[in-house]
N, C-alpha and C. Protein backbone atom coordinates (compact mmCIF):
# COMPACT_ATOMS: atom_id res chain seq x y z
N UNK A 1 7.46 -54.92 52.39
CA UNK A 1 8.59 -54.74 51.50
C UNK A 1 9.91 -54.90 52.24
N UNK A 2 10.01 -54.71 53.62
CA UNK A 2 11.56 -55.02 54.67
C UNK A 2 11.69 -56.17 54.20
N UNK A 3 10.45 -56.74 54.45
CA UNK A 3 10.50 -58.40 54.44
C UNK A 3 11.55 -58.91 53.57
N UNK A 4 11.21 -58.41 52.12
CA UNK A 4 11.74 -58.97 50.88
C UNK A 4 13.18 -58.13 50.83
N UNK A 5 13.43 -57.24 51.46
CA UNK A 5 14.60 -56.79 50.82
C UNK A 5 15.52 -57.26 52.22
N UNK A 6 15.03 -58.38 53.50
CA UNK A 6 15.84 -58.68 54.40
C UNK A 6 16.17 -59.77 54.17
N UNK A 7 15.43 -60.21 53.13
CA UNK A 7 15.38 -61.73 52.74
C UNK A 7 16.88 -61.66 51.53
N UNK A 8 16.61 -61.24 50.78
CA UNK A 8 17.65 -60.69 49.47
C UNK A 8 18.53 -60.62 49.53
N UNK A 9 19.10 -59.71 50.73
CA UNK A 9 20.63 -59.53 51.20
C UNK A 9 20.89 -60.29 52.15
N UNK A 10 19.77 -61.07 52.97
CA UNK A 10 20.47 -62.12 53.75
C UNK A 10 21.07 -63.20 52.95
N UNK A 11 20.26 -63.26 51.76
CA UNK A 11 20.95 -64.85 50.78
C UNK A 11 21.58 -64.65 50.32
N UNK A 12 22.42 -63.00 50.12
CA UNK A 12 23.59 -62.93 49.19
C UNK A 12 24.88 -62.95 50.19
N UNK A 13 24.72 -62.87 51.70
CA UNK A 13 25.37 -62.37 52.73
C UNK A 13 25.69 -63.36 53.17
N UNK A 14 24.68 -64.38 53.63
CA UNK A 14 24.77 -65.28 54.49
C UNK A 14 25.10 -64.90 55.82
N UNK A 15 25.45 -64.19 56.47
CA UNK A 15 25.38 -63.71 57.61
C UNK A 15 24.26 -62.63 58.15
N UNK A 16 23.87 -62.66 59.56
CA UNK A 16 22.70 -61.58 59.90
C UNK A 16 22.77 -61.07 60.58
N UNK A 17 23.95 -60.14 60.02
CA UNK A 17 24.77 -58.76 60.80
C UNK A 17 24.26 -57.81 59.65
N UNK A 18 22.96 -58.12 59.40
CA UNK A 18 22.33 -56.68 58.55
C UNK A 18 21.16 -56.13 59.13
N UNK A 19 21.33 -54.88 59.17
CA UNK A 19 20.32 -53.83 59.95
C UNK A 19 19.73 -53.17 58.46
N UNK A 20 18.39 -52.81 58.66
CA UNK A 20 17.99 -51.89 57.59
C UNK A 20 17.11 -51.48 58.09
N UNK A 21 16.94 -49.95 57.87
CA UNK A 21 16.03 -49.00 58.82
C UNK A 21 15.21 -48.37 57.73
N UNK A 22 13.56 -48.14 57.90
CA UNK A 22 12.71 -47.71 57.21
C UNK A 22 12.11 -46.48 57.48
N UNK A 23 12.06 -45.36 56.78
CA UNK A 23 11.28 -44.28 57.05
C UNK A 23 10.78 -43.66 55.53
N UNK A 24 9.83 -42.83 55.94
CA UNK A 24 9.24 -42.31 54.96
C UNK A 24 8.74 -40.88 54.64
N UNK A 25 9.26 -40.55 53.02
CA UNK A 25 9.59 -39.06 53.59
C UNK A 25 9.00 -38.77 51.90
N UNK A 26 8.36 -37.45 52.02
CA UNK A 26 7.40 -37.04 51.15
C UNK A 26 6.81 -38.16 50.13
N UNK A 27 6.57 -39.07 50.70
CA UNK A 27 5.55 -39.95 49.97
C UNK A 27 6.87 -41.37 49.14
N UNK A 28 7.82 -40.89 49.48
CA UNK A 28 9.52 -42.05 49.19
C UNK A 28 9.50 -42.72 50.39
N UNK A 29 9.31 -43.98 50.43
CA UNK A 29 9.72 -44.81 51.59
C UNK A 29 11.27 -44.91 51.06
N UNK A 30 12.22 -44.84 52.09
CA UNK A 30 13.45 -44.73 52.09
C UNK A 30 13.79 -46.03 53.04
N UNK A 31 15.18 -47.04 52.35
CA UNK A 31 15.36 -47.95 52.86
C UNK A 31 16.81 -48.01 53.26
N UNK A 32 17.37 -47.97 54.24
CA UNK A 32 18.46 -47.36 54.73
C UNK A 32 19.31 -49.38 54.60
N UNK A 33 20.14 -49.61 54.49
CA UNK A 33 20.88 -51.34 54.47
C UNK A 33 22.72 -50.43 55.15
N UNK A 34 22.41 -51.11 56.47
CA UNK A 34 23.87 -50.64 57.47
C UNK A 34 24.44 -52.12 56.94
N UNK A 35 25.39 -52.68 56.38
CA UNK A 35 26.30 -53.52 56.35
C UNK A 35 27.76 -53.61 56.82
N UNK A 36 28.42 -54.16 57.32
CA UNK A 36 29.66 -55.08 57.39
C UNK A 36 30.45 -54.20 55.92
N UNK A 37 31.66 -53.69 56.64
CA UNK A 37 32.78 -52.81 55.48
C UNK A 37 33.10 -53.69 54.53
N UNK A 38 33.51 -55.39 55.32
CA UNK A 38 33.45 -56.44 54.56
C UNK A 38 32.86 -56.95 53.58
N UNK A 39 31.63 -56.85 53.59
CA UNK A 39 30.61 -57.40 52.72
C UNK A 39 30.30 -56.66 52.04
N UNK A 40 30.53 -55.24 51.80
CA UNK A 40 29.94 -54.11 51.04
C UNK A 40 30.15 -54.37 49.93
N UNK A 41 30.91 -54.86 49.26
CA UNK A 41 31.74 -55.47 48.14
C UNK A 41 30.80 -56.58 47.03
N UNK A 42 29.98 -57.33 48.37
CA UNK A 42 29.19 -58.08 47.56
C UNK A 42 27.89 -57.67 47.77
N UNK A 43 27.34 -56.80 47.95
CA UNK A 43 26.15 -56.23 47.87
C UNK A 43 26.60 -55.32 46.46
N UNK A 44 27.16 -54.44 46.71
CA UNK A 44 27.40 -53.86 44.99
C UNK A 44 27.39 -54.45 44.04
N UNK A 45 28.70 -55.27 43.94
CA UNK A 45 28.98 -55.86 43.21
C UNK A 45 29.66 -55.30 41.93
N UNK A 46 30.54 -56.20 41.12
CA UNK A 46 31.22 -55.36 40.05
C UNK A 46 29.97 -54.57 39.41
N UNK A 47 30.28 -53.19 39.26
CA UNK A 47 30.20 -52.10 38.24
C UNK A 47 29.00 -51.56 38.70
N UNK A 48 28.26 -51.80 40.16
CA UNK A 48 27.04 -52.07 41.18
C UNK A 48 26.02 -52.45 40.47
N UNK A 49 26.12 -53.86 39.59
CA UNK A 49 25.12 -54.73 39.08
C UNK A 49 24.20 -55.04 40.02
N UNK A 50 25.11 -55.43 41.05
CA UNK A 50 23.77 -56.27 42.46
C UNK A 50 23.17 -55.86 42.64
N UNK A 51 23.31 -54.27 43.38
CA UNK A 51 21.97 -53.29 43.91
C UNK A 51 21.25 -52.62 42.71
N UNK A 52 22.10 -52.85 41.57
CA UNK A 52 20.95 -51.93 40.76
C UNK A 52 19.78 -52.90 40.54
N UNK A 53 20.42 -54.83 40.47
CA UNK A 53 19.27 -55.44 40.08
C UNK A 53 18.18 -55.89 41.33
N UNK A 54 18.83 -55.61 42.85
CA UNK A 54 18.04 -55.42 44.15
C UNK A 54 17.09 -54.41 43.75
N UNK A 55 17.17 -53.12 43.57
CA UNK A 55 17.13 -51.93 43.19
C UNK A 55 15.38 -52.16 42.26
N UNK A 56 15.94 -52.81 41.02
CA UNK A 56 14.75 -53.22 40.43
C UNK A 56 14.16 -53.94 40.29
N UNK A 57 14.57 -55.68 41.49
CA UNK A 57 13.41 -56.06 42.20
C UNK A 57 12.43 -55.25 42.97
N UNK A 58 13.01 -54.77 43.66
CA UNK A 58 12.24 -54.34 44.85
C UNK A 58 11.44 -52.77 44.52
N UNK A 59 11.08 -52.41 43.18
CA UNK A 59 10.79 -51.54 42.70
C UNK A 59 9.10 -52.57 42.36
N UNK A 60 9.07 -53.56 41.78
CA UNK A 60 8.10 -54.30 41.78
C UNK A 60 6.68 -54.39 42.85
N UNK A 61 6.85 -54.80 44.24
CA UNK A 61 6.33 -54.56 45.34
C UNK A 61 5.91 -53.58 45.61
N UNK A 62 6.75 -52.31 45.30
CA UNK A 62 6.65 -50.81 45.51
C UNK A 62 5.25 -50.39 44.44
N UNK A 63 6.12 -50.79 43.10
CA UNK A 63 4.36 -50.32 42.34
C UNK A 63 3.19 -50.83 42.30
N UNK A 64 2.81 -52.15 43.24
CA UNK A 64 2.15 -52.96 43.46
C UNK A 64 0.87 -51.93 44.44
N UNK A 65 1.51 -51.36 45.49
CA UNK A 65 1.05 -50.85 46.28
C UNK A 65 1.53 -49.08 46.16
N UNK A 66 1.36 -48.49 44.74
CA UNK A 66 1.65 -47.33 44.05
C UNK A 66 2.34 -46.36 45.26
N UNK A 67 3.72 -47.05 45.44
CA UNK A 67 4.67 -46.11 46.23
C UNK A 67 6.14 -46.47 45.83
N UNK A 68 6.57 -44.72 46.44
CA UNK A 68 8.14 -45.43 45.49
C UNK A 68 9.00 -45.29 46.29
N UNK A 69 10.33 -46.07 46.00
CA UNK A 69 11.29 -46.63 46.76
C UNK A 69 12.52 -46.45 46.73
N UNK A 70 13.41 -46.09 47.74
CA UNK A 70 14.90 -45.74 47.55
C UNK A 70 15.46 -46.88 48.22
N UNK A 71 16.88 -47.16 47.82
CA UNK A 71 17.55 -48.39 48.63
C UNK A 71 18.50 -47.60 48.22
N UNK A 72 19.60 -47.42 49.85
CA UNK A 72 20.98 -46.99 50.19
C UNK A 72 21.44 -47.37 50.83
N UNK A 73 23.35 -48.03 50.46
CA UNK A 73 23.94 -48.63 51.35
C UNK A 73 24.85 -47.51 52.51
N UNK A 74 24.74 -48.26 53.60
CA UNK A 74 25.74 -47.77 54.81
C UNK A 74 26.42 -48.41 55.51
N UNK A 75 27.80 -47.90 55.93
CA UNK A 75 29.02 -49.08 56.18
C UNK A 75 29.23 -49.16 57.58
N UNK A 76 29.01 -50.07 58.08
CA UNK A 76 28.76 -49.63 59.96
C UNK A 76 30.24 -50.39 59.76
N UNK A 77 30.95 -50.18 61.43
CA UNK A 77 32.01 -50.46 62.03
C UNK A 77 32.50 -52.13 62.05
C-alpha cells in the first residue's frame, strides 16, 4: 500500500522530496506524507478534495487485505 500512495503523490508533485513513514497502531496502519510547505497546497487541494479523494483511493487496497487506514499530512522545512 506505500507503494500506491508513493506513486499518487509523486504524480501530483512531480518532485521526490516526499517522505512517508508507516507504522501501525492498534490494528490502523497509519501513513504519515512529510511534504514541501510549498506543495502542501496541492496535495489538499481546494476545500481538501485531493486527499479526501487519495483518502478514498487508498481505502480500496486497505479493504482488500481487511485493514484500515489513516493518511496525514506533515510540513517539513
Amino acid at each position: 500500500m506505500k507503494q500506491t500512495l508513493e506513486y499518487i503523490i509523486s504524480s501530483i508533485l512531480s518532485t521526490e522530496e516526499i517522505k512517508i513513514d508507516e507504522s501501525e497502531e492498534d490494528g490502523v496502519t497509519n501513513f504519515t506524507v512529510h511534504v514541501v510547505k510549498d506543495n502542501m497546497g496541492k496535495i489538499i487541494g481546494k476545500e481538501g478534495k485531493v486527499i479526501r479523494a487519495i483518502r478514498n483511493v487508498m481505502r480500496i487496497p486497505a479493504i482488500r487485505v481487511d485493514k484500515r487506514i489513516n493518511i496525514s499530512l506533515e510540513e517539513t522545512a
